[in-house]
PDB file of N, CA and C in Angstrom:
ATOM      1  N   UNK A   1       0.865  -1.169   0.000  1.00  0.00           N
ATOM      2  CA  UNK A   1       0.000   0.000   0.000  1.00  0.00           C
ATOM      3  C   UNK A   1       0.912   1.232   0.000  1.00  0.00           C
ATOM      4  N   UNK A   2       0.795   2.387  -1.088  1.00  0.00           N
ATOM      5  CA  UNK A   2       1.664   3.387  -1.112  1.00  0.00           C
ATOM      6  C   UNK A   2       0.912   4.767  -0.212  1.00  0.00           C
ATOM      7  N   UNK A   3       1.532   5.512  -0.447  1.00  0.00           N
ATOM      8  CA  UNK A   3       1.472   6.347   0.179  1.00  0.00           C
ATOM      9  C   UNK A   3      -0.122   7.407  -0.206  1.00  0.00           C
ATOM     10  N   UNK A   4      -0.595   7.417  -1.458  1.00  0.00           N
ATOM     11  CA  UNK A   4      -1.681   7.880  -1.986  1.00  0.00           C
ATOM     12  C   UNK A   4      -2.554   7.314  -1.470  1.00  0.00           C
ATOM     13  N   UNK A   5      -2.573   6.239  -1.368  1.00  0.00           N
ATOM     14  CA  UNK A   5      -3.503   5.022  -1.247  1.00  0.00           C
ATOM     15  C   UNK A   5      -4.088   5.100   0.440  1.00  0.00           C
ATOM     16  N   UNK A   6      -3.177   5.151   1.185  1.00  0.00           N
ATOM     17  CA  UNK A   6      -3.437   5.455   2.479  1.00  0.00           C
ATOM     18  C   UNK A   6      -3.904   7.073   2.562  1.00  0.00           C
ATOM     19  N   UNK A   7      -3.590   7.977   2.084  1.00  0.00           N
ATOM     20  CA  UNK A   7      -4.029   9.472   2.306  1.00  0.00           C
ATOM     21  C   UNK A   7      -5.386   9.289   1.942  1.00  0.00           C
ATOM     22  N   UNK A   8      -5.543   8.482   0.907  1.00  0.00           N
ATOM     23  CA  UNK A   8      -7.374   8.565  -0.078  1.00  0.00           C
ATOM     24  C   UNK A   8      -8.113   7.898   1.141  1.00  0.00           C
ATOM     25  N   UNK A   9      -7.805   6.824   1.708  1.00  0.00           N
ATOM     26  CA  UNK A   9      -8.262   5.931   2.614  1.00  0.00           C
ATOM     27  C   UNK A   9      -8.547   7.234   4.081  1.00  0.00           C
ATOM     28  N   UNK A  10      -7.576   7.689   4.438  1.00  0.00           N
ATOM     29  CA  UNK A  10      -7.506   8.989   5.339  1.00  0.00           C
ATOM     30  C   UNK A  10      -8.581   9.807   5.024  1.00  0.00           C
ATOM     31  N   UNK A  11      -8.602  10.308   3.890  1.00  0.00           N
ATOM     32  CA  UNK A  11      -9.440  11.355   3.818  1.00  0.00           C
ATOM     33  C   UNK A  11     -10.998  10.929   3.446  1.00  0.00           C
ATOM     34  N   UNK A  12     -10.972   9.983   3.066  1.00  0.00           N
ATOM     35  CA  UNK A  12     -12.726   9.337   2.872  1.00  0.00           C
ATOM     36  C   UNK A  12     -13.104   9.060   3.940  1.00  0.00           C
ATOM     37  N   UNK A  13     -12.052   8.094   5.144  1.00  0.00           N
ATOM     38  CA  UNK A  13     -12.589   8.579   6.582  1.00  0.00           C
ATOM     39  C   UNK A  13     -12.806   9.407   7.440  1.00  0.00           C
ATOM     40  N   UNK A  14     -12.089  10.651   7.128  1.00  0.00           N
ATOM     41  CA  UNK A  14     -12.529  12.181   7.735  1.00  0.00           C
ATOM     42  C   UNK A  14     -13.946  12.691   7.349  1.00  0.00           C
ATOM     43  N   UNK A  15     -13.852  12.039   5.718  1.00  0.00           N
ATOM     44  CA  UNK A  15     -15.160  12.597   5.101  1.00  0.00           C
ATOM     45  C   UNK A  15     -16.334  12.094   5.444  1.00  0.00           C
ATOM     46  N   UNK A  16     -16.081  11.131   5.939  1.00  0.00           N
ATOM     47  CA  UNK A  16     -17.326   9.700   6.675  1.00  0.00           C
ATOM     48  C   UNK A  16     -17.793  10.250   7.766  1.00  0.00           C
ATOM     49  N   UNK A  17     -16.772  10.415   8.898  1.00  0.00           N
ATOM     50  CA  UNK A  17     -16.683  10.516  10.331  1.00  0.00           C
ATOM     51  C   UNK A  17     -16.920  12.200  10.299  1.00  0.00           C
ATOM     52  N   UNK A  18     -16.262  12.877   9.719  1.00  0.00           N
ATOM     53  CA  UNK A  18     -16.600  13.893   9.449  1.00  0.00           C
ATOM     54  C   UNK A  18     -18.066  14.541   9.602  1.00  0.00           C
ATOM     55  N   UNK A  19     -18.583  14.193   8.452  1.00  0.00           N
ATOM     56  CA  UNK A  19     -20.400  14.485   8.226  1.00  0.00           C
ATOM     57  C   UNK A  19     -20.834  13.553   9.431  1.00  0.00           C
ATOM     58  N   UNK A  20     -20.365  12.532   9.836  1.00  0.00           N
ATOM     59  CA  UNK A  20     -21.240  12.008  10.964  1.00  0.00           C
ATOM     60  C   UNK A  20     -21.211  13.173  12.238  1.00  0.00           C
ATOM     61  N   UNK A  21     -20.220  13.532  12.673  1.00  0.00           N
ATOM     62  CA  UNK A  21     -20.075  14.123  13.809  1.00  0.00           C
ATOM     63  C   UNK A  21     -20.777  15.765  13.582  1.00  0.00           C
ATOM     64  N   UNK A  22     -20.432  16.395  12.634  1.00  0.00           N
ATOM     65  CA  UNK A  22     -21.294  17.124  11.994  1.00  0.00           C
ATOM     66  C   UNK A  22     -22.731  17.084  12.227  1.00  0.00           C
ATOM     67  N   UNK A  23     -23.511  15.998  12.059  1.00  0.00           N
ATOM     68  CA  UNK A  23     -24.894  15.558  12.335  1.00  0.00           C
ATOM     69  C   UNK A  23     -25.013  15.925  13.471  1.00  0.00           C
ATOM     70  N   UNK A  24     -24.104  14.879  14.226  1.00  0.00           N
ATOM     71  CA  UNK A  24     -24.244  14.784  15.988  1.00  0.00           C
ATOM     72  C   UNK A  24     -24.058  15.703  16.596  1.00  0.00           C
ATOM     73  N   UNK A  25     -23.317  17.018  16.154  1.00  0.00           N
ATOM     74  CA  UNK A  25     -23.079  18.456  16.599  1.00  0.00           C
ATOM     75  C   UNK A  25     -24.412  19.160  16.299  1.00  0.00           C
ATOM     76  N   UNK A  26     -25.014  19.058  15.159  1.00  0.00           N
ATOM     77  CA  UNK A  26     -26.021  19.858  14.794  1.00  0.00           C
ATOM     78  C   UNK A  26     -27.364  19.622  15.699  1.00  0.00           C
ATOM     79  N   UNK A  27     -27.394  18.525  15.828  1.00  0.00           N
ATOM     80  CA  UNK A  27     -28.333  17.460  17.015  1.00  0.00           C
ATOM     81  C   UNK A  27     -28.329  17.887  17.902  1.00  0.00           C
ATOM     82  N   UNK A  28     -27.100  18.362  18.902  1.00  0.00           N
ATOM     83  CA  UNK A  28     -27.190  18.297  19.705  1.00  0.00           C
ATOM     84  C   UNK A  28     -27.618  19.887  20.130  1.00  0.00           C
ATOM     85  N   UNK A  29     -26.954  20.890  18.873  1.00  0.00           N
ATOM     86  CA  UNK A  29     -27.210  22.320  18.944  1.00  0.00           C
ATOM     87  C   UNK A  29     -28.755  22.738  18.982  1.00  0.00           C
ATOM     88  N   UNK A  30     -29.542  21.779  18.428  1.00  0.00           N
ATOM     89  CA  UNK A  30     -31.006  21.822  18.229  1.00  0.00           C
ATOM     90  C   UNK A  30     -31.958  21.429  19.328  1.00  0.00           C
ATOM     91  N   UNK A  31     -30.999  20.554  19.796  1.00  0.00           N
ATOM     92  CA  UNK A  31     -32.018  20.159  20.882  1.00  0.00           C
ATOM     93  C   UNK A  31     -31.320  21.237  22.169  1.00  0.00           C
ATOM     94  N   UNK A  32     -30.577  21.278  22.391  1.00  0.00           N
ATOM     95  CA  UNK A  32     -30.417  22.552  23.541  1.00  0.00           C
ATOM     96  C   UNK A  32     -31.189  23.951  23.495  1.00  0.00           C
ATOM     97  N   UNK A  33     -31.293  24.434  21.874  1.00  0.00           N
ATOM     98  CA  UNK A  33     -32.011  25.524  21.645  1.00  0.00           C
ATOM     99  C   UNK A  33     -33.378  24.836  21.788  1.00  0.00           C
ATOM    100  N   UNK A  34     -33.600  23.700  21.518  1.00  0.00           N
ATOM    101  CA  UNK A  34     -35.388  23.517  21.801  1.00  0.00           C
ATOM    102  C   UNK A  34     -35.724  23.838  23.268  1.00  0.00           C
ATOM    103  N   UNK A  35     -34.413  23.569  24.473  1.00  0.00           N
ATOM    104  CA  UNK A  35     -34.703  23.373  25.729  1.00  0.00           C
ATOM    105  C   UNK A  35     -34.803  24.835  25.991  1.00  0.00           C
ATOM    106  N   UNK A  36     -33.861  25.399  25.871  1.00  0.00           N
ATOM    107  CA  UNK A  36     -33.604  27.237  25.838  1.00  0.00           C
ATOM    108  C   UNK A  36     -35.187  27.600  25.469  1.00  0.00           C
ATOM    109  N   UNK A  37     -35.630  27.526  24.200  1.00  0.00           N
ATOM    110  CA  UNK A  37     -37.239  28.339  24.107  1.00  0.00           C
ATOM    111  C   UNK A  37     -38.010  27.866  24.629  1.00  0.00           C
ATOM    112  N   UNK A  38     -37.763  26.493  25.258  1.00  0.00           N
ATOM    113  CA  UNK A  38     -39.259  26.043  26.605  1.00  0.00           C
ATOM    114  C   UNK A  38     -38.859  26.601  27.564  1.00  0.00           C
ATOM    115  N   UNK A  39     -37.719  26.606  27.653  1.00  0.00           N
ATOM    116  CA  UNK A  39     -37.473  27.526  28.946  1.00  0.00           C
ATOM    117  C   UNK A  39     -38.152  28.841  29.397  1.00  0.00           C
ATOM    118  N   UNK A  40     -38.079  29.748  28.411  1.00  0.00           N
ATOM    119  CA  UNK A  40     -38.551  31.200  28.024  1.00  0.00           C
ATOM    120  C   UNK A  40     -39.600  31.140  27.708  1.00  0.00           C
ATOM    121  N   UNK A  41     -40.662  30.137  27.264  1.00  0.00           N
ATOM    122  CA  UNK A  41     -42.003  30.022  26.966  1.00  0.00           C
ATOM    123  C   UNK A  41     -42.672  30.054  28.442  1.00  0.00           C
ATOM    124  N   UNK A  42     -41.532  28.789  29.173  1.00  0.00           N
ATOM    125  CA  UNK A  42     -42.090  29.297  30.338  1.00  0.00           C
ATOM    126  C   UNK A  42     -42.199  30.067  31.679  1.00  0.00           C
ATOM    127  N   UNK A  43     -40.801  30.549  31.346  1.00  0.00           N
ATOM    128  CA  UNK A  43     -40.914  31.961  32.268  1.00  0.00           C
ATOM    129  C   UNK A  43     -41.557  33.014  31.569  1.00  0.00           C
ATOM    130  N   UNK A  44     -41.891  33.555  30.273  1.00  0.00           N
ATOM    131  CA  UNK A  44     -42.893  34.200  30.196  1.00  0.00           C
ATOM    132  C   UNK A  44     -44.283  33.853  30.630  1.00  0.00           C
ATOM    133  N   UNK A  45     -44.796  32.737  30.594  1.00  0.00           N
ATOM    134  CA  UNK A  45     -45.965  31.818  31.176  1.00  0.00           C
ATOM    135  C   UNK A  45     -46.052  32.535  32.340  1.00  0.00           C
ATOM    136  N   UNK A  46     -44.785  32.354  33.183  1.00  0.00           N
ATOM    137  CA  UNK A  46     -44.918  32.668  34.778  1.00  0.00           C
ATOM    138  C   UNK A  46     -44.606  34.145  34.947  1.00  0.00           C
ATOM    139  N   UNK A  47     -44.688  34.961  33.709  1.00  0.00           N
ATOM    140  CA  UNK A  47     -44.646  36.397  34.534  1.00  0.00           C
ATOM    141  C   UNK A  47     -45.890  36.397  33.954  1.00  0.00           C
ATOM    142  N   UNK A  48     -46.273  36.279  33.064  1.00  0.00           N
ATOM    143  CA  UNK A  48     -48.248  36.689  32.634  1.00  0.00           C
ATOM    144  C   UNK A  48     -48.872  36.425  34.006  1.00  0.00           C
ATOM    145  N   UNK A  49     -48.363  34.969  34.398  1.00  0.00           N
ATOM    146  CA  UNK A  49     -50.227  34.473  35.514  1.00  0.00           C
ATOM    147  C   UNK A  49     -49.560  35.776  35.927  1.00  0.00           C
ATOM    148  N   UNK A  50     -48.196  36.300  36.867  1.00  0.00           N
ATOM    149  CA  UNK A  50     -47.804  37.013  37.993  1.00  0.00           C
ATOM    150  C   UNK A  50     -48.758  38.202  37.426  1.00  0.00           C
ATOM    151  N   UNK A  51     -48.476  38.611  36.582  1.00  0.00           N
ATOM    152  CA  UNK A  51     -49.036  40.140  36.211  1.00  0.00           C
ATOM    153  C   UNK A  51     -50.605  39.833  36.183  1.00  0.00           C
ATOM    154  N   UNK A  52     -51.194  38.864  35.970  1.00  0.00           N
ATOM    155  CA  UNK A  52     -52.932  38.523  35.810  1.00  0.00           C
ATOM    156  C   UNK A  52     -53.534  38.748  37.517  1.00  0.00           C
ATOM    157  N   UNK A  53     -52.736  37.784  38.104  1.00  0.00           N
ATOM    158  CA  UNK A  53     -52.920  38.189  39.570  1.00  0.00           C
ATOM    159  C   UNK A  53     -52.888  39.769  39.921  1.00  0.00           C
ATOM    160  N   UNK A  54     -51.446  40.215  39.939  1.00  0.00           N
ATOM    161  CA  UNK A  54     -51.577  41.413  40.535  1.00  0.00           C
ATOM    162  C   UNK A  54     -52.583  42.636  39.830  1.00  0.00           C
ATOM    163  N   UNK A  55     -52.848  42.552  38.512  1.00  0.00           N
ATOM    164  CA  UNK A  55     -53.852  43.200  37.905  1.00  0.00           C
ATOM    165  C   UNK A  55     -55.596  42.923  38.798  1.00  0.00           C
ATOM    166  N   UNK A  56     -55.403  41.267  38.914  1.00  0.00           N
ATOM    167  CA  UNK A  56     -56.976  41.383  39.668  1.00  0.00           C
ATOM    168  C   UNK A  56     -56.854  41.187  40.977  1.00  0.00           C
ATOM    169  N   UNK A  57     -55.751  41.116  41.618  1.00  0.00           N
ATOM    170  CA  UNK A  57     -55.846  42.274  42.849  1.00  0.00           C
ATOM    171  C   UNK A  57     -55.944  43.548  42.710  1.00  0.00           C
ATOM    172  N   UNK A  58     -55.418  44.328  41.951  1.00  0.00           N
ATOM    173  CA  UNK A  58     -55.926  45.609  42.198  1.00  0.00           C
ATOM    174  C   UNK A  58     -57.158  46.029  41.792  1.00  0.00           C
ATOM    175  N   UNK A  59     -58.023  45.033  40.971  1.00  0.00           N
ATOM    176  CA  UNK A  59     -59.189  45.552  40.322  1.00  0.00           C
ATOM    177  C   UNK A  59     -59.917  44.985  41.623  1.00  0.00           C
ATOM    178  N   UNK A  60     -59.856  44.306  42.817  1.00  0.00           N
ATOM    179  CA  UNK A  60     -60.720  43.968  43.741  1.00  0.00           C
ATOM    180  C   UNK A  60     -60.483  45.432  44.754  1.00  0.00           C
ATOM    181  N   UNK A  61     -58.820  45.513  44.544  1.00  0.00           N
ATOM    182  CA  UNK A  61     -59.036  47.092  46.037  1.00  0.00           C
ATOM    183  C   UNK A  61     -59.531  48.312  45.289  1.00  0.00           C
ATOM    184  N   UNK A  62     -59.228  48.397  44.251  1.00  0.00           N
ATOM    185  CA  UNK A  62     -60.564  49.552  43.758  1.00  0.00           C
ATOM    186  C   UNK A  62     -59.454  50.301  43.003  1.00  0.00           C
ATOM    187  N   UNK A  63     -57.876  50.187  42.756  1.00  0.00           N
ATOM    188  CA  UNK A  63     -56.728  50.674  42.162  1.00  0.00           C
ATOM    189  C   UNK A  63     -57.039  51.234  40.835  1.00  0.00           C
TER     190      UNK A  63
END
C-alpha cells in the first residue's frame, strides 16, 4: 500500500466521520435551543399568571 492510497483511505474517513459528527453536533445544537425556548415560553408563562394576579388584585381594592 503506497502512500496515496493510504491518504485517499484517510481522507474518505474524515469525510465519513466527518459528516457524521457534523450531524451529531447539529443534534445536539437543536435540541439545547429547543430546551432554551421552553425555557422562556415558560418563564414568560410565569410572569403573565404574575401580572394577571396582581392586575386582579388591584381591580378587587378599587386601584
Amino acid at each position: 500500500m503506497d502512500l496515496q492510497t493510504v491518504q485517499q483511505i484517510g481522507g474518505a474517513l474524515l469525510a465519513l466521520f466527518g459528516a457524521h459528527f457534523r450531524h451529531i453536533f447539529q443534534q445536539l445544537t437543536l435540541y439545547f435551543l429547543n430546551h432554551i425556548h421552553h425555557a422562556l415560553d415558560d418563564l414568560t408563562g410565569q410572569v403573565l399568571e404574575i401580572l394577571r394576579h396582581h392586575d386582579f388584585k388591584q381591580l378587587l381594592v378599587g386601584k
